[in-house]
C-alpha atoms as a PDB file:
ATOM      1  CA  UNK A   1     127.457 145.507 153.702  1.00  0.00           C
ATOM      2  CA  UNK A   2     129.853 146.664 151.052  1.00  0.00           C
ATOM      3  CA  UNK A   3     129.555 150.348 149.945  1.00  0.00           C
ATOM      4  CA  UNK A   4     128.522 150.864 146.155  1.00  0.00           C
ATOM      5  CA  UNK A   5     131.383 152.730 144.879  1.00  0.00           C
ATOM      6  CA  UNK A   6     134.020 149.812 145.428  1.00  0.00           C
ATOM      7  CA  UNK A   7     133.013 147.064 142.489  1.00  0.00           C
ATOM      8  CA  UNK A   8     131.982 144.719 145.119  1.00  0.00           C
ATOM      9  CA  UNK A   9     128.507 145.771 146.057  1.00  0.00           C
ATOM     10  CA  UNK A  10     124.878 145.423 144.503  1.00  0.00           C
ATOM     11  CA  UNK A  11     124.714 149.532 144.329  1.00  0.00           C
ATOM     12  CA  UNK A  12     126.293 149.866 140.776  1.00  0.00           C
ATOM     13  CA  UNK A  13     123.935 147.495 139.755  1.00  0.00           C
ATOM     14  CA  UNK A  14     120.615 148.782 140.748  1.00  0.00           C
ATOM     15  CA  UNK A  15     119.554 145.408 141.828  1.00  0.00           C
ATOM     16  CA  UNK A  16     117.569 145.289 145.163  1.00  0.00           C
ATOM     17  CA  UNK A  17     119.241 142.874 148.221  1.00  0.00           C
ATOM     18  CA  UNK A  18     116.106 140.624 147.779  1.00  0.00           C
ATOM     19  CA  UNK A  19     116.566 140.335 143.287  1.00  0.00           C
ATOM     20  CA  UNK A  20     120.182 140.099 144.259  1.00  0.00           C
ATOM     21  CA  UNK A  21     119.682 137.446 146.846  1.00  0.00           C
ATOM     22  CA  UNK A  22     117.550 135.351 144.389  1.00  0.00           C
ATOM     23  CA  UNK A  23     120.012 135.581 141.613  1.00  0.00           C
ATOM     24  CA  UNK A  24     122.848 134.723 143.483  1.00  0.00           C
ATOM     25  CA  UNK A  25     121.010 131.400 145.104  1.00  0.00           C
ATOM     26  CA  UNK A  26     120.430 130.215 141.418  1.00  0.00           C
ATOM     27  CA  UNK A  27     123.848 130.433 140.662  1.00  0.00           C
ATOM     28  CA  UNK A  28     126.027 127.890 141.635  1.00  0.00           C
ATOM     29  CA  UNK A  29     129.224 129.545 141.832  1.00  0.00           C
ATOM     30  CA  UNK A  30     127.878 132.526 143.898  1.00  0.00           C
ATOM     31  CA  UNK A  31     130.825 135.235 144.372  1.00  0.00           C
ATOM     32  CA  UNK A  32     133.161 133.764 141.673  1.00  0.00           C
ATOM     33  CA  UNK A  33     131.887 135.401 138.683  1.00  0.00           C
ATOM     34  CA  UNK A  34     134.183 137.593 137.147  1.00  0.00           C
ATOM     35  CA  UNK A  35     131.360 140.479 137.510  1.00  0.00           C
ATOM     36  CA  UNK A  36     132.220 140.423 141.014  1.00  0.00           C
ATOM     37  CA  UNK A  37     135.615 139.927 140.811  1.00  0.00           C
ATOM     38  CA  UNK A  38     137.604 143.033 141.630  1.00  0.00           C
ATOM     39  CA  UNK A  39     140.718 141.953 140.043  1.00  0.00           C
ATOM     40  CA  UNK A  40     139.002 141.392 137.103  1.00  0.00           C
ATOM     41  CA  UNK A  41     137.475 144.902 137.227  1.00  0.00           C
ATOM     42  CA  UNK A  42     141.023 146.431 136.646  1.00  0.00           C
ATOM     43  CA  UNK A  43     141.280 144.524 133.638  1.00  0.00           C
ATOM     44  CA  UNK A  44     140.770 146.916 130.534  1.00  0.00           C
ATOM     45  CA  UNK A  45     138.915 144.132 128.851  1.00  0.00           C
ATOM     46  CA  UNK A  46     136.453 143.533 131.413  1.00  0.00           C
ATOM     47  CA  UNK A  47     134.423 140.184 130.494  1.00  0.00           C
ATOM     48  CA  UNK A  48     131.473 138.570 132.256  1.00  0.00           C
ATOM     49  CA  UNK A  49     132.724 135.161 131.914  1.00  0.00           C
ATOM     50  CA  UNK A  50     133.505 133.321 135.029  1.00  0.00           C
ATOM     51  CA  UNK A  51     137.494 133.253 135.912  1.00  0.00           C
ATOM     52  CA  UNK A  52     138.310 129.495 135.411  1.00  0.00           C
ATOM     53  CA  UNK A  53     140.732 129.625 138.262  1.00  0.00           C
ATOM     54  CA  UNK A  54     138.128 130.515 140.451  1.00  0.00           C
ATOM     55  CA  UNK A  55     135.162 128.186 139.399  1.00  0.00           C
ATOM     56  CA  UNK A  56     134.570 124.385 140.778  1.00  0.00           C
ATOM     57  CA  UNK A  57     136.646 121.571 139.464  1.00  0.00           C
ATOM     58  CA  UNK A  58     133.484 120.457 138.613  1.00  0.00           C
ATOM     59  CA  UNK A  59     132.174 123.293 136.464  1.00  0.00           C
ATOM     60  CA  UNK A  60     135.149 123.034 134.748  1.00  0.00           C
ATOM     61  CA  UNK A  61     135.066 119.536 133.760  1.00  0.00           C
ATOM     62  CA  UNK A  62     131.687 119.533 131.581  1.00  0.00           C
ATOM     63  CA  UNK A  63     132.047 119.802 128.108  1.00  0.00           C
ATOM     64  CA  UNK A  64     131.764 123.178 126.528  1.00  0.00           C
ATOM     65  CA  UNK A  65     129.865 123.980 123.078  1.00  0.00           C
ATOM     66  CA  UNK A  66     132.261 122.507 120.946  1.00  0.00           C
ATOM     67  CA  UNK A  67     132.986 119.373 122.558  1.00  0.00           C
ATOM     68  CA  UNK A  68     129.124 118.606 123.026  1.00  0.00           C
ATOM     69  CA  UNK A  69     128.972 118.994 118.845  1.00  0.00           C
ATOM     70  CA  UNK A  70     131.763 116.869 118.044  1.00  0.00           C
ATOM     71  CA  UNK A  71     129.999 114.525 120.616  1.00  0.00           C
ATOM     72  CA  UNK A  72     126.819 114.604 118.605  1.00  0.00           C
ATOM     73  CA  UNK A  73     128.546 114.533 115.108  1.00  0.00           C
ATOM     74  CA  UNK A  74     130.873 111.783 116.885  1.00  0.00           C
ATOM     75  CA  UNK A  75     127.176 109.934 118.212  1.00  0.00           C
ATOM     76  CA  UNK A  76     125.536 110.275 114.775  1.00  0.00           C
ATOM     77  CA  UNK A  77     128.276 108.545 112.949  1.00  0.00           C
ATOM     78  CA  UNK A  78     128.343 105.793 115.451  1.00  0.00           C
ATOM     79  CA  UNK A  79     124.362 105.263 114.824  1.00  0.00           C
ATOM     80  CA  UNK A  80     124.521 105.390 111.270  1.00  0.00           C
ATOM     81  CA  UNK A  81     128.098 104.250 110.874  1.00  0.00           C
ATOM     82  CA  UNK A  82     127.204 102.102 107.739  1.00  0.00           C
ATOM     83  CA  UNK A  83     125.947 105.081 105.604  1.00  0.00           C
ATOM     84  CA  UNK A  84     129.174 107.225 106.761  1.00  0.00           C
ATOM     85  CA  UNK A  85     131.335 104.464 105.859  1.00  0.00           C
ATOM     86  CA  UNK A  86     129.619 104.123 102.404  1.00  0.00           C
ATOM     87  CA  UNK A  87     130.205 107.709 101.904  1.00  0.00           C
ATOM     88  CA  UNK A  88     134.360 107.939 103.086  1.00  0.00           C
ATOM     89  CA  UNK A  89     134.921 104.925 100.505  1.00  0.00           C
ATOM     90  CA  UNK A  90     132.637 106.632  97.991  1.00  0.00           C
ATOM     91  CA  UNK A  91     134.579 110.277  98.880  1.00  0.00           C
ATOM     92  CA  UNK A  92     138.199 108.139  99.026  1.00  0.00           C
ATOM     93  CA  UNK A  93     137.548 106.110  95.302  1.00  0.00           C
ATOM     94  CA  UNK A  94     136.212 109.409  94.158  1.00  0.00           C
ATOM     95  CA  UNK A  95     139.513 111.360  95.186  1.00  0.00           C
ATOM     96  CA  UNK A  96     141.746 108.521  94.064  1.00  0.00           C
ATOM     97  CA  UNK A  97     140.078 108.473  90.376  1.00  0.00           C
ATOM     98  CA  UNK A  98     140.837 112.314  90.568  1.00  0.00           C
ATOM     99  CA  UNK A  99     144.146 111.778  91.507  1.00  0.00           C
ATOM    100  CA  UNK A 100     144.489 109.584  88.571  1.00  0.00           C
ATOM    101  CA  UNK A 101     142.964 110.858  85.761  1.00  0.00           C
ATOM    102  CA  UNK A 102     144.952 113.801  86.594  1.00  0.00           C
ATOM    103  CA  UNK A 103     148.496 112.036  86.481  1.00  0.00           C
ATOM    104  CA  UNK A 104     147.160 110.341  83.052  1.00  0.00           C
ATOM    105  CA  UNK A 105     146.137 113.889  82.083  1.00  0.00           C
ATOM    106  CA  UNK A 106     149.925 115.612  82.993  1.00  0.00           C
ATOM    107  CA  UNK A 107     151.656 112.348  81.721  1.00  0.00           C
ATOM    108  CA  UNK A 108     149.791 112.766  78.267  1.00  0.00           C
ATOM    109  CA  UNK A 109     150.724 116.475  78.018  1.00  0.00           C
ATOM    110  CA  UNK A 110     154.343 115.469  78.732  1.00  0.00           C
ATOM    111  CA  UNK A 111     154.219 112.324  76.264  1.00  0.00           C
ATOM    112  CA  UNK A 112     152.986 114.924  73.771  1.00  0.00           C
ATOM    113  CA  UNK A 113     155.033 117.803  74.359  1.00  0.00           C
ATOM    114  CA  UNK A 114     157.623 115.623  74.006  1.00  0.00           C
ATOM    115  CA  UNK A 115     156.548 114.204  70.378  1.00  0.00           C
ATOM    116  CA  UNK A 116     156.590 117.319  69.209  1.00  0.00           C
ATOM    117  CA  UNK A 117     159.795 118.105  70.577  1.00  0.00           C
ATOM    118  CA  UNK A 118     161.313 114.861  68.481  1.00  0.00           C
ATOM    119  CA  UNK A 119     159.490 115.935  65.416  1.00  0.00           C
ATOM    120  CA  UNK A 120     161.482 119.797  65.382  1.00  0.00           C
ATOM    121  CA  UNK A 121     164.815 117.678  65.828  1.00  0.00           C
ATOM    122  CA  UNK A 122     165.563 117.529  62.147  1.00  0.00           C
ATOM    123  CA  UNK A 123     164.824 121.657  61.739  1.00  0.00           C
ATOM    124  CA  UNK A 124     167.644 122.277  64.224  1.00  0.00           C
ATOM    125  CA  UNK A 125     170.354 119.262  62.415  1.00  0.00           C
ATOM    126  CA  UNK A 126     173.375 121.564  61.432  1.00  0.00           C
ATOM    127  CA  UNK A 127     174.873 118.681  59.889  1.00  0.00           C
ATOM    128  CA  UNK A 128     172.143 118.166  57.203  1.00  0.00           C
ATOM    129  CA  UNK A 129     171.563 120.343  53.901  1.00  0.00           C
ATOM    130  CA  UNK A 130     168.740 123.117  54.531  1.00  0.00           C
ATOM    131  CA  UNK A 131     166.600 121.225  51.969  1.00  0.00           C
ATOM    132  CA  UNK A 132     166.930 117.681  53.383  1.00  0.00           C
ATOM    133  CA  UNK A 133     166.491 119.135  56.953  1.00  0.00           C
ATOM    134  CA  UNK A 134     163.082 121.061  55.294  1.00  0.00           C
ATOM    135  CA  UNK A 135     161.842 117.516  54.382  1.00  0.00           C
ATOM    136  CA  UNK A 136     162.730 115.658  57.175  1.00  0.00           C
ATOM    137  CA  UNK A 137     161.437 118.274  59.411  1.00  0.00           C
ATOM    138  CA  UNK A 138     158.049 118.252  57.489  1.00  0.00           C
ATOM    139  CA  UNK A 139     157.847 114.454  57.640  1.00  0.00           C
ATOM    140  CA  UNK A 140     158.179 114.285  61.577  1.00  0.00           C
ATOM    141  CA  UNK A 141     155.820 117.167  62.067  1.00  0.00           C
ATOM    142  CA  UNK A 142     153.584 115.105  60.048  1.00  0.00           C
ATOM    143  CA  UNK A 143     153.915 112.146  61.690  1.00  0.00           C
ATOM    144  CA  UNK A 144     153.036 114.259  64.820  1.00  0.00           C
ATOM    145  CA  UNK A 145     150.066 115.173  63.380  1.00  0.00           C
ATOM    146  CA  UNK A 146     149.056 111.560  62.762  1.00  0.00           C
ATOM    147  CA  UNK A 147     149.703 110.657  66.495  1.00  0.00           C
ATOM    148  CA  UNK A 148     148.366 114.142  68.085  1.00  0.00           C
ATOM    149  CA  UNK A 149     145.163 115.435  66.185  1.00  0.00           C
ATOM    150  CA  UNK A 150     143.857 117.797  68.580  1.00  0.00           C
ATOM    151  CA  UNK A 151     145.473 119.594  70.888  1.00  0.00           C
ATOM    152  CA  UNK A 152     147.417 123.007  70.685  1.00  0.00           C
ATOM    153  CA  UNK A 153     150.473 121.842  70.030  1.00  0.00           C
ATOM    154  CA  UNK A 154     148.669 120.786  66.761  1.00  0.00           C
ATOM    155  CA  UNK A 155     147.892 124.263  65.425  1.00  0.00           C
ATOM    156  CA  UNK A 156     152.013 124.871  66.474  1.00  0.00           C
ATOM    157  CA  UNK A 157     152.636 122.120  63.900  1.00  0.00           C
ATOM    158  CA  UNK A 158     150.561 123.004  61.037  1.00  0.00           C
ATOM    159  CA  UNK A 159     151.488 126.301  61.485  1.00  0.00           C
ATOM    160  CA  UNK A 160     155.059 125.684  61.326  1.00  0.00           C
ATOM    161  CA  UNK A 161     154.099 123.037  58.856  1.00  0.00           C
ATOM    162  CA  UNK A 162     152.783 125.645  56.375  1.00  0.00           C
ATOM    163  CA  UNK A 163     155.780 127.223  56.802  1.00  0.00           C
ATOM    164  CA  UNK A 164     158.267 124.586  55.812  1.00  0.00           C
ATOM    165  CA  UNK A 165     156.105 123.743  53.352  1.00  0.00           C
ATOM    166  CA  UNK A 166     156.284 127.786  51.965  1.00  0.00           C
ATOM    167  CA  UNK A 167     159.957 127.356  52.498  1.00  0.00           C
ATOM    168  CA  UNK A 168     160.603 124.322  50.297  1.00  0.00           C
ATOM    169  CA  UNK A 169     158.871 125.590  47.931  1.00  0.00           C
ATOM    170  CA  UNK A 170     160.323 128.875  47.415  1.00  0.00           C
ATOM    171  CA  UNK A 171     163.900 127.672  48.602  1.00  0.00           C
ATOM    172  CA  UNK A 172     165.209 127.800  44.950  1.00  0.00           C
ATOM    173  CA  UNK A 173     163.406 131.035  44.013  1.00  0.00           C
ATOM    174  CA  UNK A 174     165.321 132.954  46.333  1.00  0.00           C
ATOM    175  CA  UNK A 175     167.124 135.576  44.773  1.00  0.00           C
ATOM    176  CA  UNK A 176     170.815 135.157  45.752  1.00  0.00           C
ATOM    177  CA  UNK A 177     172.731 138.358  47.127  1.00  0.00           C
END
């Protein structure tokens, strides 16, 4: 019989040879838990769980906790495989329609952006008089207007709107220098 201060005997345990007998009959892989391993005792880690290169090929072959839920998810589909395929084409038209409202969305936003953009072009036209550019410039931003009601690139244009519109107004009451 081992002694109990070497990691292999039932002494560190308290367990009596009879309880210790019993317990290691209902296990199946007797001396190959890692309790009772003593290379596993120099470990600094130590861990109860059986060393796998030590247990049965056939211990190690059943399916651990993971594996017996995907199983069960994997069963459940199977069983009720016409509900779960009503549900992936539901999920996939549902992320599709996302997917497109939200290229219609960013498309919009650059169709508009872009409206604007055209309707400033005659505010920035060296080549015209500052009066002509004025009018042309309020003209286009509101034609923007027309096409874009509501959006906030609208309260840019009526904004800058106003201001043309201040502009034209007081271009010939400017006091010259």
């Amino acid at each position: 019989m081992p002694e109990a201060g070497n990691g292999r005997g039932f002494g560190n345990f308290g367990l009596k040879k009879t309880t210790f007998r019993a317990t290691l009959k209902s296990l199946q892989f007797t001396k190959r838990l890692t309790l009772f391993n003593p290379d596993m005792a120099k470990s600094p880690t130590q861990s109860r769980a059986p060393a796998s290169e030590n247990l049965p090929r056939k211990l190690l072959l059943q399916p651990d906790r993971f594996e017996q839920a995907l199983y069960q998810i994997a069963d459940q589909a199977y069983r009720k495989r016409k509900q779960v395929t009503i549900a992936a084409v539901s999920v996939a038209v549902l992320v599709v329609a996302l997917w497109g409202w939200w290229e219609y969305s960013k498309r919009q936003g650059i169709a508009r952006a872009e409206l604007y953009f055209a309707a400033r072009q005659p505010f920035s036209n060296a080549s015209l008089g500052e009066q002509k550019r004025l009018r042309q410039g309020i003209a286009g931003l509101e034609h923007f207007l027309e096409e874009v009601p509501n959006v906030a690139l609208s309260v840019l244009a009526l904004l800058e709107l106003g201001a043309s519109h201040a502009r034209l107004q007081n271009f010939g009451l400017t006091p010259s220098l």
